[in-house]
N, C-alpha and C. Protein backbone atom coordinates (compact mmCIF):
# COMPACT_ATOMS: atom_id res chain seq x y z
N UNK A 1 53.26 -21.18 20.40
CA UNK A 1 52.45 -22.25 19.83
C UNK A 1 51.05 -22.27 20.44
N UNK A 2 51.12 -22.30 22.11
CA UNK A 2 49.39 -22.34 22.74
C UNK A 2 48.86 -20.89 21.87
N UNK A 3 49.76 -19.71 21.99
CA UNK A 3 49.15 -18.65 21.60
C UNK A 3 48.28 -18.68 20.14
N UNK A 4 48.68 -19.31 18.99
CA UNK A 4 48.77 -19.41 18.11
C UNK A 4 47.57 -20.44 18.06
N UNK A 5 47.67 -21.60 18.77
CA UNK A 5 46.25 -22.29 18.76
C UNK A 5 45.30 -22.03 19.34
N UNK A 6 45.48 -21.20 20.45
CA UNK A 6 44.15 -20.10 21.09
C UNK A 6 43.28 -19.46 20.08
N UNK A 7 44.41 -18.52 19.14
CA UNK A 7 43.64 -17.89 18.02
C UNK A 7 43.35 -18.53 17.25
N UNK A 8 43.65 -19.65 16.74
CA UNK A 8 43.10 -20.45 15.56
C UNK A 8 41.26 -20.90 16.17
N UNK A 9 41.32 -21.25 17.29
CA UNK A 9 40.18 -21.56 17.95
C UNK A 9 39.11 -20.64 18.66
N UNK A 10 39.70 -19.45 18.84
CA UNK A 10 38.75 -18.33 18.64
C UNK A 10 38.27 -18.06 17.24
N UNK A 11 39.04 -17.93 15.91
CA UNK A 11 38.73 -18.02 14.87
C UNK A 11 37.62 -18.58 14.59
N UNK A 12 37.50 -20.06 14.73
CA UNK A 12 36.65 -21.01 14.38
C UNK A 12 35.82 -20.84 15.45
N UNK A 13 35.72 -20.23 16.30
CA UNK A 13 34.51 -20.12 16.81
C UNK A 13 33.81 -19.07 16.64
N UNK A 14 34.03 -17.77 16.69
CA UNK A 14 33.75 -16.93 15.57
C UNK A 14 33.00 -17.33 14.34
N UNK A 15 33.60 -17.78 13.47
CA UNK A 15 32.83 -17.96 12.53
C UNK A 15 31.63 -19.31 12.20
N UNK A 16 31.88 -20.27 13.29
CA UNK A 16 30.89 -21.26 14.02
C UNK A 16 29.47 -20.04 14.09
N UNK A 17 29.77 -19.65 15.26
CA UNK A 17 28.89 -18.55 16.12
C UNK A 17 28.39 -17.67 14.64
N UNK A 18 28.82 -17.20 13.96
CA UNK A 18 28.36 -16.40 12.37
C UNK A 18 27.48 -16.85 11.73
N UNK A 19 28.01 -18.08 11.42
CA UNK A 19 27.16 -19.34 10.55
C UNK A 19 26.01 -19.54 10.73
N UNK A 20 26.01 -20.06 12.39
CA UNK A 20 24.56 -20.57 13.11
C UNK A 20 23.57 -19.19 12.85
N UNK A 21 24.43 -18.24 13.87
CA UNK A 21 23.21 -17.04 13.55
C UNK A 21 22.17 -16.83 11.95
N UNK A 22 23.06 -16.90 11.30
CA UNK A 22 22.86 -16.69 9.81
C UNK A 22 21.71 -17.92 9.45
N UNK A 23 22.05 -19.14 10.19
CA UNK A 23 21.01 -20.18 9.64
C UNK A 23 19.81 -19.81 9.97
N UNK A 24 20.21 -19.07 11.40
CA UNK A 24 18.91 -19.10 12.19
C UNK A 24 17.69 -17.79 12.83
N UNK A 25 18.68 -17.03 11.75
CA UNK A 25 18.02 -15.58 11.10
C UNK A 25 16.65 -15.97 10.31
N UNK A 26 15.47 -15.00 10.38
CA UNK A 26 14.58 -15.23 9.85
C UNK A 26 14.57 -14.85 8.41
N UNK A 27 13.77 -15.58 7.37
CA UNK A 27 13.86 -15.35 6.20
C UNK A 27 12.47 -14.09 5.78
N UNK A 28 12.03 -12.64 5.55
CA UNK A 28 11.08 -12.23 5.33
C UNK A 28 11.89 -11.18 3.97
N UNK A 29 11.00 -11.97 3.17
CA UNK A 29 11.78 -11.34 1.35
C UNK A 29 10.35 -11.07 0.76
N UNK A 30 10.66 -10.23 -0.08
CA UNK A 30 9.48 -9.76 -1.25
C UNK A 30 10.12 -10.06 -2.81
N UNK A 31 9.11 -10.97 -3.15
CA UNK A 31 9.55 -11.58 -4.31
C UNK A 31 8.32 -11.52 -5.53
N UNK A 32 8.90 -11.50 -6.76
CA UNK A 32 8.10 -10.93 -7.96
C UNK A 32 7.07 -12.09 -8.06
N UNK A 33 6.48 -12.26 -8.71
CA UNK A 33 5.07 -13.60 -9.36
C UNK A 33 6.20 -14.92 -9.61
N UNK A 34 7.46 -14.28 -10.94
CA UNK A 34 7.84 -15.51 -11.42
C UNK A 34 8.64 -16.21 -10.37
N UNK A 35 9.44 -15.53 -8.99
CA UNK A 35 10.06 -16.16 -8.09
C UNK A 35 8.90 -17.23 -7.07
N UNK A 36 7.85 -16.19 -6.71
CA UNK A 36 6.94 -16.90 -6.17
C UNK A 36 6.36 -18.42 -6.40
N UNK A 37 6.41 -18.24 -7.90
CA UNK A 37 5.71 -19.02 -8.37
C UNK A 37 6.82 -20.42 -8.53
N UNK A 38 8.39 -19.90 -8.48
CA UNK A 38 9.22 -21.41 -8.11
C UNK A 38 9.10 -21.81 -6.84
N UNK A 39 9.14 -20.39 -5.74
CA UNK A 39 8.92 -21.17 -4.75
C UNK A 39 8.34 -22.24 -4.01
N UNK A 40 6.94 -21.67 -4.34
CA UNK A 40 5.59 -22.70 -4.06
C UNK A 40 5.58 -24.09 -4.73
N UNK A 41 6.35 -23.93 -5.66
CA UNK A 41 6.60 -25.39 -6.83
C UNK A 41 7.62 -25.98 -6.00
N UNK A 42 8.13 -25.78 -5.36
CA UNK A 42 9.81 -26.43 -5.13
C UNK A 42 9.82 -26.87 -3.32
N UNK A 43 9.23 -25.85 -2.37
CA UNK A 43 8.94 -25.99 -1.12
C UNK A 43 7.50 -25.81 -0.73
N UNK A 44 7.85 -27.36 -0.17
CA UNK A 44 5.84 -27.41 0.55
C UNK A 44 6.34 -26.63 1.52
N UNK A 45 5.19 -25.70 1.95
CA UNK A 45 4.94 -24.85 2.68
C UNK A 45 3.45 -24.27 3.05
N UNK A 46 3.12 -22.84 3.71
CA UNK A 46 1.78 -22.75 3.47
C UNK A 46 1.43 -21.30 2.70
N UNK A 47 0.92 -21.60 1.56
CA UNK A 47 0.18 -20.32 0.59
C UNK A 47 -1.10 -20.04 1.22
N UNK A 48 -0.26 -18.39 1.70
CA UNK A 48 -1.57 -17.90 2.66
C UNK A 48 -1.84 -16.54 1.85
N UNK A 49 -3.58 -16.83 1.83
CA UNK A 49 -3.96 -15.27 1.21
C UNK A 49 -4.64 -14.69 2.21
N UNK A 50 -4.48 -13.44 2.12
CA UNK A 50 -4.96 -12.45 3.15
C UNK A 50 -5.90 -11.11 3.06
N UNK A 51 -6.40 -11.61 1.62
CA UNK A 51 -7.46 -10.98 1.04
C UNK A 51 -8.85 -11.36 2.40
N UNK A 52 -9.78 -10.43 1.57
CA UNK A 52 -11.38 -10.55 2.13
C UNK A 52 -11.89 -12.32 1.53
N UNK A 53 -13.19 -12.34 1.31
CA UNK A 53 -14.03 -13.58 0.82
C UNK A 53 -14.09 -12.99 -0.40
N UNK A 54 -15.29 -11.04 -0.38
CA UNK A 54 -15.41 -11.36 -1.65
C UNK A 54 -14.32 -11.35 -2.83
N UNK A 55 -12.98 -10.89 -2.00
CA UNK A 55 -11.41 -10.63 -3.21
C UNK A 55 -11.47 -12.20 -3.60
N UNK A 56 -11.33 -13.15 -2.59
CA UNK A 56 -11.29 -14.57 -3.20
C UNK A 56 -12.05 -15.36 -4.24
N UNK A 57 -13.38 -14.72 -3.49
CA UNK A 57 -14.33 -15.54 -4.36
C UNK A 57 -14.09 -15.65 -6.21
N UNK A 58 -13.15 -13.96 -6.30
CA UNK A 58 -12.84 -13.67 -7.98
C UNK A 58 -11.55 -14.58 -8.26
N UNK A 59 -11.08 -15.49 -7.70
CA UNK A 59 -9.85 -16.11 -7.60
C UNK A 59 -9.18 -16.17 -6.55
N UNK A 60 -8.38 -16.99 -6.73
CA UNK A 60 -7.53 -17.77 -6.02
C UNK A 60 -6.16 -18.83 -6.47
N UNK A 61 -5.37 -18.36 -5.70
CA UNK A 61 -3.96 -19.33 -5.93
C UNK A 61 -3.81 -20.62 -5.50
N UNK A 62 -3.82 -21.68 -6.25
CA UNK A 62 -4.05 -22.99 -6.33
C UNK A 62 -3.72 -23.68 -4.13
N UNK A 63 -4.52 -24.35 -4.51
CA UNK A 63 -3.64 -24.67 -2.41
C UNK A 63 -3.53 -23.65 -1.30
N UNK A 64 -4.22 -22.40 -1.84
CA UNK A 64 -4.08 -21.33 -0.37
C UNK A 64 -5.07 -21.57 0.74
N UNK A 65 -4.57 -20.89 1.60
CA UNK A 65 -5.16 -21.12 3.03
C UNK A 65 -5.76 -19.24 3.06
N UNK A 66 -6.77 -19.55 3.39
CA UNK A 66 -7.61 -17.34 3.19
C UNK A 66 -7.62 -17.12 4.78
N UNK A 67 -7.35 -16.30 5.53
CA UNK A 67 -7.43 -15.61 6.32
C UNK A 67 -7.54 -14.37 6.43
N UNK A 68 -8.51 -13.92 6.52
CA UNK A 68 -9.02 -12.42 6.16
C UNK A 68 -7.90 -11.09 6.80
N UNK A 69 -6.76 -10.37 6.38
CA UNK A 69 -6.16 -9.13 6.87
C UNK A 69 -7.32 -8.51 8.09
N UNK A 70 -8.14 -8.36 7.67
CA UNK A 70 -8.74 -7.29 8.42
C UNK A 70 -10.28 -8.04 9.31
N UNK A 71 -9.42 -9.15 9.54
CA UNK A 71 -10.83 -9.76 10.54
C UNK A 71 -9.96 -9.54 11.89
N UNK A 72 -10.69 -9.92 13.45
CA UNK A 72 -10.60 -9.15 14.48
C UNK A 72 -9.13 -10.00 14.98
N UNK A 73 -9.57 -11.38 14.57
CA UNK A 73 -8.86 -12.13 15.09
C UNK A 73 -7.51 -12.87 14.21
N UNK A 74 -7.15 -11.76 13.21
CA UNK A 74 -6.26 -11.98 12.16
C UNK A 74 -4.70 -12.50 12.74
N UNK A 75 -4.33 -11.50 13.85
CA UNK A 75 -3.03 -12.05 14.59
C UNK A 75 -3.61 -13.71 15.42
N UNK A 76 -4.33 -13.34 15.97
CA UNK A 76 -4.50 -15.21 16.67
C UNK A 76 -4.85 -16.33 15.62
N UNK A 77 -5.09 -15.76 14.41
CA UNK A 77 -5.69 -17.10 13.46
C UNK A 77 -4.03 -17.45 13.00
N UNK A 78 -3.35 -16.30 12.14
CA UNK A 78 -1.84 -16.86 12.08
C UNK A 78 -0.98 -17.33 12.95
N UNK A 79 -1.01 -17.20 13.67
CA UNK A 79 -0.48 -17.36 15.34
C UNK A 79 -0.52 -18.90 15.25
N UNK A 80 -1.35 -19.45 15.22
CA UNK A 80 -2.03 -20.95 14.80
C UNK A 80 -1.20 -21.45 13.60
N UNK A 81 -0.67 -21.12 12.62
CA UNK A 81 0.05 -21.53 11.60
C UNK A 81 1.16 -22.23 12.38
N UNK A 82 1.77 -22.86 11.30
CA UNK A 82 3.69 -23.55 11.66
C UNK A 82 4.37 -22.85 11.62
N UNK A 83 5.06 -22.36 12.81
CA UNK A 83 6.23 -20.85 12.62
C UNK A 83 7.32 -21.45 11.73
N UNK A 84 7.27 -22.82 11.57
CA UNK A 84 8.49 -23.53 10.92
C UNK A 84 8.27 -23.99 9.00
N UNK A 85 7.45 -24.00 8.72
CA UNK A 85 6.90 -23.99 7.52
C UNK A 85 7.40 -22.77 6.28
N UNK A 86 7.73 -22.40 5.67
CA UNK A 86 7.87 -20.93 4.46
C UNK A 86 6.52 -21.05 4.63
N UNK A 87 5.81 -19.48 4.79
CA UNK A 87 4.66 -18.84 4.09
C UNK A 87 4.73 -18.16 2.95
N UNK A 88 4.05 -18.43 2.08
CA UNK A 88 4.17 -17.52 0.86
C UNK A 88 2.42 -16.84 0.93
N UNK A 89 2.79 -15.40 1.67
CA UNK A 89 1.73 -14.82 1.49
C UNK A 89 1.73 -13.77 0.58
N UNK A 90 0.15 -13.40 0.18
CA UNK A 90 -0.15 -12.47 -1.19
C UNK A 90 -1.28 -12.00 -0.56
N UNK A 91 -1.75 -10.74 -1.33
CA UNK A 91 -3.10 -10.02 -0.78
C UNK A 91 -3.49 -9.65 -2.30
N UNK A 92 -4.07 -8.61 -2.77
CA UNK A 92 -4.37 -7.96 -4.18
C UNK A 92 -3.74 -7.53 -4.56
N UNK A 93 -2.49 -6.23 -3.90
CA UNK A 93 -1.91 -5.49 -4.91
C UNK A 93 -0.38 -6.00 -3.91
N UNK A 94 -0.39 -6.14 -2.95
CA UNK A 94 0.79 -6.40 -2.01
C UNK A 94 0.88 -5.96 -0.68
N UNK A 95 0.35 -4.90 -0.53
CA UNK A 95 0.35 -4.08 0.94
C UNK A 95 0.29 -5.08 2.20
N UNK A 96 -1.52 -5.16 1.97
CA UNK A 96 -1.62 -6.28 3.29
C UNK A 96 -0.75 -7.27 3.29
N UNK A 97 -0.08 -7.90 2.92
CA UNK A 97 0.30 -9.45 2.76
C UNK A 97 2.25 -8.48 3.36
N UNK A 98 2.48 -7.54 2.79
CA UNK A 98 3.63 -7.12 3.51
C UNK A 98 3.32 -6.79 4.91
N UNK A 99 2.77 -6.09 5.03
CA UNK A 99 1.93 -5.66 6.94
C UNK A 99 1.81 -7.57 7.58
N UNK A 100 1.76 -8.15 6.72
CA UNK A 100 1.03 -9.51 7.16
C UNK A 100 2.61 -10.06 7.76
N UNK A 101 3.35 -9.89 6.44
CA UNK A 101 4.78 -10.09 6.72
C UNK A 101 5.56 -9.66 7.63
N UNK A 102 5.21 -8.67 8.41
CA UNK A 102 6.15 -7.91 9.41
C UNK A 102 5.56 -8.27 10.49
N UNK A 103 4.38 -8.88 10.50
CA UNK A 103 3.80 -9.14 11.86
C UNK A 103 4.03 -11.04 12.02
N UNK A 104 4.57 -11.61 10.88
CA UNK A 104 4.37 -12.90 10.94
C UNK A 104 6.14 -13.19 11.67
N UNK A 105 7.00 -12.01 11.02
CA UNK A 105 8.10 -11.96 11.35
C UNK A 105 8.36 -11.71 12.78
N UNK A 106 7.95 -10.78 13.55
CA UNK A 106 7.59 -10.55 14.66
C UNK A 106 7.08 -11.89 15.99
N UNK A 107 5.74 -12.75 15.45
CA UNK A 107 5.63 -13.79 15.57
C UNK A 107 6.56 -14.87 15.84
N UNK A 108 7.63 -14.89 15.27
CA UNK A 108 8.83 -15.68 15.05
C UNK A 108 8.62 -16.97 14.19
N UNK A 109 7.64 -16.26 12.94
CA UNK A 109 7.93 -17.51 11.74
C UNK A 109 9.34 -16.92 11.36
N UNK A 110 9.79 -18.37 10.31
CA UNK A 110 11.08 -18.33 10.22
C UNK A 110 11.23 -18.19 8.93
N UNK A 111 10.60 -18.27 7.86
CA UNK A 111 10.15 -18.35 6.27
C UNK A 111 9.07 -17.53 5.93
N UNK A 112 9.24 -16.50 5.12
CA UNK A 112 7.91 -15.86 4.80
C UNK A 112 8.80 -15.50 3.30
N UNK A 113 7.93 -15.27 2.20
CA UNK A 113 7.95 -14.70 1.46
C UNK A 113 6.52 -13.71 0.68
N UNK A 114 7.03 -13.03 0.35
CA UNK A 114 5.29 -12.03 -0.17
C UNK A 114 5.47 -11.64 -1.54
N UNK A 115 4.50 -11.98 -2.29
CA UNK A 115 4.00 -11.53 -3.85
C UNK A 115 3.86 -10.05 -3.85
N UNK A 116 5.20 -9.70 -4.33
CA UNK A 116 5.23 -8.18 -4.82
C UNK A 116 4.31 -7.91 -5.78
N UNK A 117 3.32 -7.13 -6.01
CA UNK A 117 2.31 -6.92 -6.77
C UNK A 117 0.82 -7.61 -6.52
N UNK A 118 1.02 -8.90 -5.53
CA UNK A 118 -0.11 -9.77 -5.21
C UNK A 118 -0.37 -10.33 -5.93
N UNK A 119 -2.03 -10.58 -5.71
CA UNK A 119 -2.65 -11.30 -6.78
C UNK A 119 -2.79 -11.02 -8.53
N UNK A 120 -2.53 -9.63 -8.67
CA UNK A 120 -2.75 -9.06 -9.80
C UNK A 120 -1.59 -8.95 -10.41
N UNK A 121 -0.45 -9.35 -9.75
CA UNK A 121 0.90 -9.64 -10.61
C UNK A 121 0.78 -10.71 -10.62
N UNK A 122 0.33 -11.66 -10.02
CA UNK A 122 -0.17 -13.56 -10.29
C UNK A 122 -0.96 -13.50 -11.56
N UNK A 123 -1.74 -12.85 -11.56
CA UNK A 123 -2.52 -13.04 -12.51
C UNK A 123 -1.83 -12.41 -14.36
N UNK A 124 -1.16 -11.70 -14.37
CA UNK A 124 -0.65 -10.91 -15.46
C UNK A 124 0.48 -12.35 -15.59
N UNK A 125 0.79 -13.66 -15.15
CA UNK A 125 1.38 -14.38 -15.03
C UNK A 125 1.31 -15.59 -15.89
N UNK A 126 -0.06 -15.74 -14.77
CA UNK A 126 -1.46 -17.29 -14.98
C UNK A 126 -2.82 -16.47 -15.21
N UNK A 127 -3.00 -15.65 -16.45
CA UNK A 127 -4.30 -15.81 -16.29
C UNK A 127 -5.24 -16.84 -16.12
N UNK A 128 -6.58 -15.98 -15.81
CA UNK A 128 -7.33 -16.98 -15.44
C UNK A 128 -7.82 -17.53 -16.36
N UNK A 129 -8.55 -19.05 -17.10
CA UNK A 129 -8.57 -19.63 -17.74
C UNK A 129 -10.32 -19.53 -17.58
């Protein structure tokens, strides 16, 4: 009988110990325009673009925050973000904003998602008006 409730309680702790990990695994996914585009609708979070000025200046995704990929101080400006927040970052075609993603992951944000295709699959979406 103790034997028998030993294992029942290793069991459950086991899969206790599974669970948590799993909650508390980081989320870094690449997702199409139309997923993106529930996300940002559904969880406040922060929409970060990681384009240049002049990529922005041709548009922009409603509520983003611009931090330039390739300025000096690109890791210390995100660094500054809420590691606890979802980011939904995008760049032009996708690249940077994935590079952006592996370093935000690294960081120990806990939510990231990235616009497969970027801005130019946003846009084949929402054109611009």
């Amino acid at each position: 009988m103790i034997k028998h409730l030993v294992s029942v309680l290793l069991i459950l702790l086991t899969i206790h110990s599974v669970s948590m990990s799993q909650e508390s695994a980081p989320v870094a996914k690449n997702v199409n325009a139309a997923e993106f585009a529930k996300l940002i609708a559904s969880k406040a979070g922060i929409i970060l673009d990681v384009r240049t000025a002049p990529e922005v200046k041709k548009g922009a995704i409603a509520n983003s925050v611009n931090i330039d990929f390739f300025a000096d101080d690109f890791a210390a400006q995100i660094s500054k973000l809420d590691k606890n927040k979802p980011v939904y970052v995008y760049c032009a075609s996708g690249g940077r904003s994935g590079e952006a993603m592996e370093m935000m992951t690294k960081l120990g944000f806990k939510t990231i998602y990235n616009l497969e295709g970027g801005y130019s699959a946003w846009l084949k979406m929402h054109p611009a008006k």
